[in-house]
Protein backbone atom coordinates (compact mmCIF):
# COMPACT_ATOMS: atom_id res chain seq x y z
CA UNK A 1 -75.19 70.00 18.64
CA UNK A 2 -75.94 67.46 21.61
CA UNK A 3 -78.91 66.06 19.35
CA UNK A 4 -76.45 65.68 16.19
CA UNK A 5 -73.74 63.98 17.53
CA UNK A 6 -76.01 61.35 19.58
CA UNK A 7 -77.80 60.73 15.58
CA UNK A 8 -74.30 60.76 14.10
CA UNK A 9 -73.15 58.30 16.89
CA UNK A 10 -76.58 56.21 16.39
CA UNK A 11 -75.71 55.94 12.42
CA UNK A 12 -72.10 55.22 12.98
CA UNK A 13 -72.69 51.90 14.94
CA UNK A 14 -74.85 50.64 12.62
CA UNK A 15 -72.92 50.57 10.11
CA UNK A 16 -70.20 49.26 12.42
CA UNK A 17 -72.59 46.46 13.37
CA UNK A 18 -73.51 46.28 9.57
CA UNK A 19 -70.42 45.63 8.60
CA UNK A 20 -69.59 43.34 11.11
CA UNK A 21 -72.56 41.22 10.44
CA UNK A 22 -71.76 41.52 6.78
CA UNK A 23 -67.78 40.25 7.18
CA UNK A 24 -68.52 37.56 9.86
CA UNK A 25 -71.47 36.49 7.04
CA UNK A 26 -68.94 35.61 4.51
CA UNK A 27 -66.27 34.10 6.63
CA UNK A 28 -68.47 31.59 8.07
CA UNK A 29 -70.13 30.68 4.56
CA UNK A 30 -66.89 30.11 3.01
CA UNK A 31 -65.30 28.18 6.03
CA UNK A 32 -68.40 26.36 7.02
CA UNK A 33 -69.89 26.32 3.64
CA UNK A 34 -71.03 22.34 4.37
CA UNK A 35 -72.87 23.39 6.97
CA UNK A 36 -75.77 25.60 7.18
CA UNK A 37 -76.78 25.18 10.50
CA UNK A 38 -73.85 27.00 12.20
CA UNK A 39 -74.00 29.77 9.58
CA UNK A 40 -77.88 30.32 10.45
CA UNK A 41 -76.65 30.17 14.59
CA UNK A 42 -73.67 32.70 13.65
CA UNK A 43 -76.14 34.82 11.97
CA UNK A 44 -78.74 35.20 14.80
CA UNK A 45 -76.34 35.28 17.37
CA UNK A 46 -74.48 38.76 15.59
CA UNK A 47 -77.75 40.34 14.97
CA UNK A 48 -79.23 39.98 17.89
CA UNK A 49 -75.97 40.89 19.77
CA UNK A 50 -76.81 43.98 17.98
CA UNK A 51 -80.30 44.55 18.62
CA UNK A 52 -79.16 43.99 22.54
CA UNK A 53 -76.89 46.64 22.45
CA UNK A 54 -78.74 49.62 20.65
CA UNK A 55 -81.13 48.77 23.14
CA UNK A 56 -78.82 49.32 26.18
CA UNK A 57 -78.02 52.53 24.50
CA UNK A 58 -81.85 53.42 24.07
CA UNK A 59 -82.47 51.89 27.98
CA UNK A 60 -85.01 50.16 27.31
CA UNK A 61 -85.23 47.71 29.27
CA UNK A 62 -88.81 45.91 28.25
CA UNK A 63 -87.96 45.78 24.99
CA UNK A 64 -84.28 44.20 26.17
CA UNK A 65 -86.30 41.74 28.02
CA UNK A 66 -88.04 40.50 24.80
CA UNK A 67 -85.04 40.00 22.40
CA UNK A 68 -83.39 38.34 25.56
CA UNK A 69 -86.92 36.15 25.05
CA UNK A 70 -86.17 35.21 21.73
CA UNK A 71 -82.52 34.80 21.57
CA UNK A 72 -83.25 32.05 24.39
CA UNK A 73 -86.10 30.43 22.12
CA UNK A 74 -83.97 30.76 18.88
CA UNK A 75 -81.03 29.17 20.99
CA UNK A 76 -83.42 26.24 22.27
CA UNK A 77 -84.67 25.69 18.45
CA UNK A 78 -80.78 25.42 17.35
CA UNK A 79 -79.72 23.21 20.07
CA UNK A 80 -82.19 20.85 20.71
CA UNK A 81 -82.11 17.37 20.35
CA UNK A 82 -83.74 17.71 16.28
CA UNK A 83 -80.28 18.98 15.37
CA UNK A 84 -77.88 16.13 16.80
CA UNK A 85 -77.95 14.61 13.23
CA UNK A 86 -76.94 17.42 12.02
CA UNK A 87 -74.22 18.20 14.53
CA UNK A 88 -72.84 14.87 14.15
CA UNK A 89 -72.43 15.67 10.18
CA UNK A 90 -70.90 18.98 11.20
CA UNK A 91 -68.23 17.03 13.41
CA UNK A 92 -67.19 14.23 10.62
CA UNK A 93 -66.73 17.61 8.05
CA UNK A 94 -64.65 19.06 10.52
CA UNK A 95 -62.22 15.89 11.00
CA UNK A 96 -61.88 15.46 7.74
CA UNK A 97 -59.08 18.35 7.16
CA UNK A 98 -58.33 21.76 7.40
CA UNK A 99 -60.11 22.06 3.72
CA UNK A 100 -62.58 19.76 4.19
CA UNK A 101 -61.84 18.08 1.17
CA UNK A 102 -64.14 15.52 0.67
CA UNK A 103 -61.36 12.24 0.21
CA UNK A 104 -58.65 13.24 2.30
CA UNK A 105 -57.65 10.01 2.86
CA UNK A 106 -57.31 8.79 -0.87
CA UNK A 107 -54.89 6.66 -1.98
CA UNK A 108 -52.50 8.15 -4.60
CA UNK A 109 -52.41 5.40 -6.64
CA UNK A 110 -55.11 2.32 -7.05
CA UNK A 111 -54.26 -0.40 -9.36
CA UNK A 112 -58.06 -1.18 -10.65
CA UNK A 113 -57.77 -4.15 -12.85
CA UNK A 114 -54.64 -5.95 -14.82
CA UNK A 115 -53.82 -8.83 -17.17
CA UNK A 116 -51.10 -11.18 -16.88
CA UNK A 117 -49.05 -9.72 -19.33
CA UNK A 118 -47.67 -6.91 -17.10
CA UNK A 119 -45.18 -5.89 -20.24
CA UNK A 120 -48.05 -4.24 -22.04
CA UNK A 121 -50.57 -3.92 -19.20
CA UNK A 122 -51.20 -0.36 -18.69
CA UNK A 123 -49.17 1.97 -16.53
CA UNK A 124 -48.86 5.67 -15.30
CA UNK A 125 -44.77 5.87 -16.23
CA UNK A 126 -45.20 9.78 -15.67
CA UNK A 127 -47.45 12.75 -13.57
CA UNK A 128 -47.27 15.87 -11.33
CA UNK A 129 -47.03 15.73 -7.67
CA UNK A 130 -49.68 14.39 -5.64
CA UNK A 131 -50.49 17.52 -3.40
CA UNK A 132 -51.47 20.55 -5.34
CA UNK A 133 -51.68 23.63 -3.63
CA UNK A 134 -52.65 26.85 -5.27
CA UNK A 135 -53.78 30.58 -4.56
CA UNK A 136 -57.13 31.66 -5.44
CA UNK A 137 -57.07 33.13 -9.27
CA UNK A 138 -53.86 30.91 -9.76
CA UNK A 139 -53.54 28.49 -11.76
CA UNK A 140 -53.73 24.71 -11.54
CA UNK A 141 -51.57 22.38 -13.62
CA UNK A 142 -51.58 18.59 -13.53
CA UNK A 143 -49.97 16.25 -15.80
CA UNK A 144 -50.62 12.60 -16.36
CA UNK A 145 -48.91 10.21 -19.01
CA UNK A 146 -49.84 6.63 -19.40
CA UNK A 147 -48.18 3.85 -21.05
CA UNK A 148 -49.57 0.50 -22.55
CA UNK A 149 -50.78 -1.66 -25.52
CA UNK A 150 -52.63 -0.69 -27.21
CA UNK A 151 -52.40 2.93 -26.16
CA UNK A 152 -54.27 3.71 -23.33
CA UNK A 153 -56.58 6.27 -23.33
CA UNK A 154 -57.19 8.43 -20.34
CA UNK A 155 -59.83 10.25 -18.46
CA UNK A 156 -59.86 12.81 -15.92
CA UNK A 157 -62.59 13.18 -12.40
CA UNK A 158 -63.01 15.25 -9.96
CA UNK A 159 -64.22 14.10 -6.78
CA UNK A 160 -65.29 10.65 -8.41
CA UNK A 161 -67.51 12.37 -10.93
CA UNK A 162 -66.03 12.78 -14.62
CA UNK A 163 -64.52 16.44 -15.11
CA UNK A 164 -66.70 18.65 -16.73
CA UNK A 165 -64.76 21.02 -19.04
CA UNK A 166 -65.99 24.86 -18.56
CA UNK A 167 -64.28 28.33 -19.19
CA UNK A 168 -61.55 28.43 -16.52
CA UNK A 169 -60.76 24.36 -16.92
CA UNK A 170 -59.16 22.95 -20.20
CA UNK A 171 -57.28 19.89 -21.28
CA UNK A 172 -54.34 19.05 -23.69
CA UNK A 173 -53.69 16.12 -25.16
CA UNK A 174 -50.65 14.51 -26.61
CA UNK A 175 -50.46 11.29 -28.65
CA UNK A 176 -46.47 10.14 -28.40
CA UNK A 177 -44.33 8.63 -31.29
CA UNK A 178 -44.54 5.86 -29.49
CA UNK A 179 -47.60 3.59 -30.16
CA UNK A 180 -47.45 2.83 -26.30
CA UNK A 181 -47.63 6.72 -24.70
CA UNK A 182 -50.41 9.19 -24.07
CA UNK A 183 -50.38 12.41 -22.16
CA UNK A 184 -52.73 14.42 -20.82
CA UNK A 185 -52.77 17.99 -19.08
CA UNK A 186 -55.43 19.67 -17.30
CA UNK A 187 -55.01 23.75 -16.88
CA UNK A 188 -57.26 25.18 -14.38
CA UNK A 189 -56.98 29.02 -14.49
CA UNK A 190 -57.92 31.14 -12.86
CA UNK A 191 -58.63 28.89 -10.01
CA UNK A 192 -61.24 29.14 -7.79
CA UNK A 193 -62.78 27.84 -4.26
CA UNK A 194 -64.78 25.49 -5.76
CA UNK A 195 -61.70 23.91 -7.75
CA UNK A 196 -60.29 22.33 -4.95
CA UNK A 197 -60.71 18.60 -4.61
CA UNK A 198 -59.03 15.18 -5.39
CA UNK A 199 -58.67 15.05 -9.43
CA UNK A 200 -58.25 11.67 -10.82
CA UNK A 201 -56.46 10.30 -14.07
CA UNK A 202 -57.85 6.92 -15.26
CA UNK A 203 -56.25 5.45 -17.87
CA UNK A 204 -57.24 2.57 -19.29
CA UNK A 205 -56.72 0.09 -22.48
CA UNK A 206 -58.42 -3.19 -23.18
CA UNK A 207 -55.43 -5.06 -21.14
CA UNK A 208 -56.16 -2.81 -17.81
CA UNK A 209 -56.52 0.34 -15.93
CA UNK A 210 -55.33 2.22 -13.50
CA UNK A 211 -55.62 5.75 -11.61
CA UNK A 212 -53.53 8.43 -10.28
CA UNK A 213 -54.78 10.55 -7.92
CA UNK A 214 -54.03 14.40 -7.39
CA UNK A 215 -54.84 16.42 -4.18
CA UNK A 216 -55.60 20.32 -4.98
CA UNK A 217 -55.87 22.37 -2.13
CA UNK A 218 -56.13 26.38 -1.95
CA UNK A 219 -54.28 28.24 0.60
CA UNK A 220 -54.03 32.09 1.41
C-alpha cells in the first residue's frame, strides 16, 4: 500500500505541474504574445522549477546539482547583454497600453487633404464612438457616413493596412438619396483576439479626404 500511494502521489504532481506549465503557457502567449523572449524565460523557468522539485522528492542531490547547472546557464543565455535589444522592444510594447494596441496614441480624426471649397469638400457628418470595447465572440459594429461632392467613396483599414474581408468580418454599404451621402458599416462577429486594433474610415472624393479613426479593444 506504502509503494501505491508514493506512485499515485508521484503521478498526481505531474499532472499538477503539467497543468500548471500548460495554463501559465497560454497566459503568457496571449498577454505577451509580442514577445517571445519572456514566453521562452517563463517556460524554462516552470519546467525546471519542476524538475527541481521531483528531485527533492527523489533526494537526489547530484542530479539537483546539475539542473541547478543549467538553470544558471539558461538564465545567463536569457539575460545577457545579446538580449538588451530585445528587452528594450519588450519595454516600449509594454508602455504602449494595457492592450498593447499598436497606435494608442492615434488621433481620432486627421484632416488629410482639402480644397477651398469647404461647402462640397468632403466630410465625416456621422460615425460610432471612438473607443470600441467588446467581449471575445461578441460582436463589433462601427459605422461611418461621409458627405461631399461628388459622393465620396469610403474605405476601411485596420492598423494602417486596408481591411481584408474574411468569414467573421463583413461590410454594408448604403448609397443615400442624397447625391452628397455614403455610409458604410463594418460587422465583426464573432470577434476575436486578433480583431482588436485601431480601424480606420477614409473617405475620399476628388475635392478631398479625410479619416475617422475607431479604437477596438477586448476586455474580459
Amino acid at each position: 500500500l506504502a509503494d501505491a500511494a508514493k506512485q499515485f502521489s508521484y503521478y498526481l504532481f505531474i499532472l499538477l505541474a503539467l497543468g500548471f506549465l500548460f495554463f501559465f503557457f497560454f497566459f503568457f502567449f496571449f498577454i505577451f504574445y509580442q514577445n517571445k523572449g519572456e514566453i521562452l524565460f517563463v517556460l524554462v523557468c516552470l519546467f525546471v522549477c519542476i524538475v527541481v522539485v521531483w528531485m527533492r522528492v527523489q533526494s537526489s542531490l547530484l542530479h539537483l546539482r546539475s539542473v541547478l547547472l543549467v538553470l544558471l546557464f539558461l538564465l545567463t543565455s536569457l539575460c545577457g547583454p545579446g538580449n538588451d535589444a530585445a528587452k528594450a522592444s519588450s519595454r516600449r510594447s509594454r508602455g504602449r497600453g494595457k492592450n498593447l494596441l499598436p497606435f494608442a496614441n492615434v488621433a481620432e480624426h486627421s484632416l488629410l487633404s482639402q480644397t477651398a471649397d469647404q461647402e462640397r469638400s468632403v466630410k465625416i457628418i456621422k460615425a460610432s464612438h471612438f473607443n470600441q470595447a467588446f467581449r471575445l465572440g461578441g460582436k463589433i459594429a462601427i459605422l461611418c457616413t461621409a458627405a461631399g461632392y461628388p459622393r465620396p467613396t469610403i474605405t476601411w483599414y485596420k492598423d494602417g493596412v486596408e481591411l481584408v474581408f474574411k468569414n467573421n468580418v463583413h461590410v454594408q454599404e448604403q448609397q443615400h438619396d442624397d447625391e452628397q451621402k455614403q455610409t458604410s458599416r463594418i460587422e465583426i462577429d464573432p470577434a476575436t483576439m486578433g480583431d482588436q486594433g485601431i480601424y480606420t474610415c477614409l473617405a475620399h472624393n476628388e475635392r478631398g479626404s479625410i479619416v475617422k479613426n475607431f479604437k477596438s479593444e477586448f476586455y474580459y
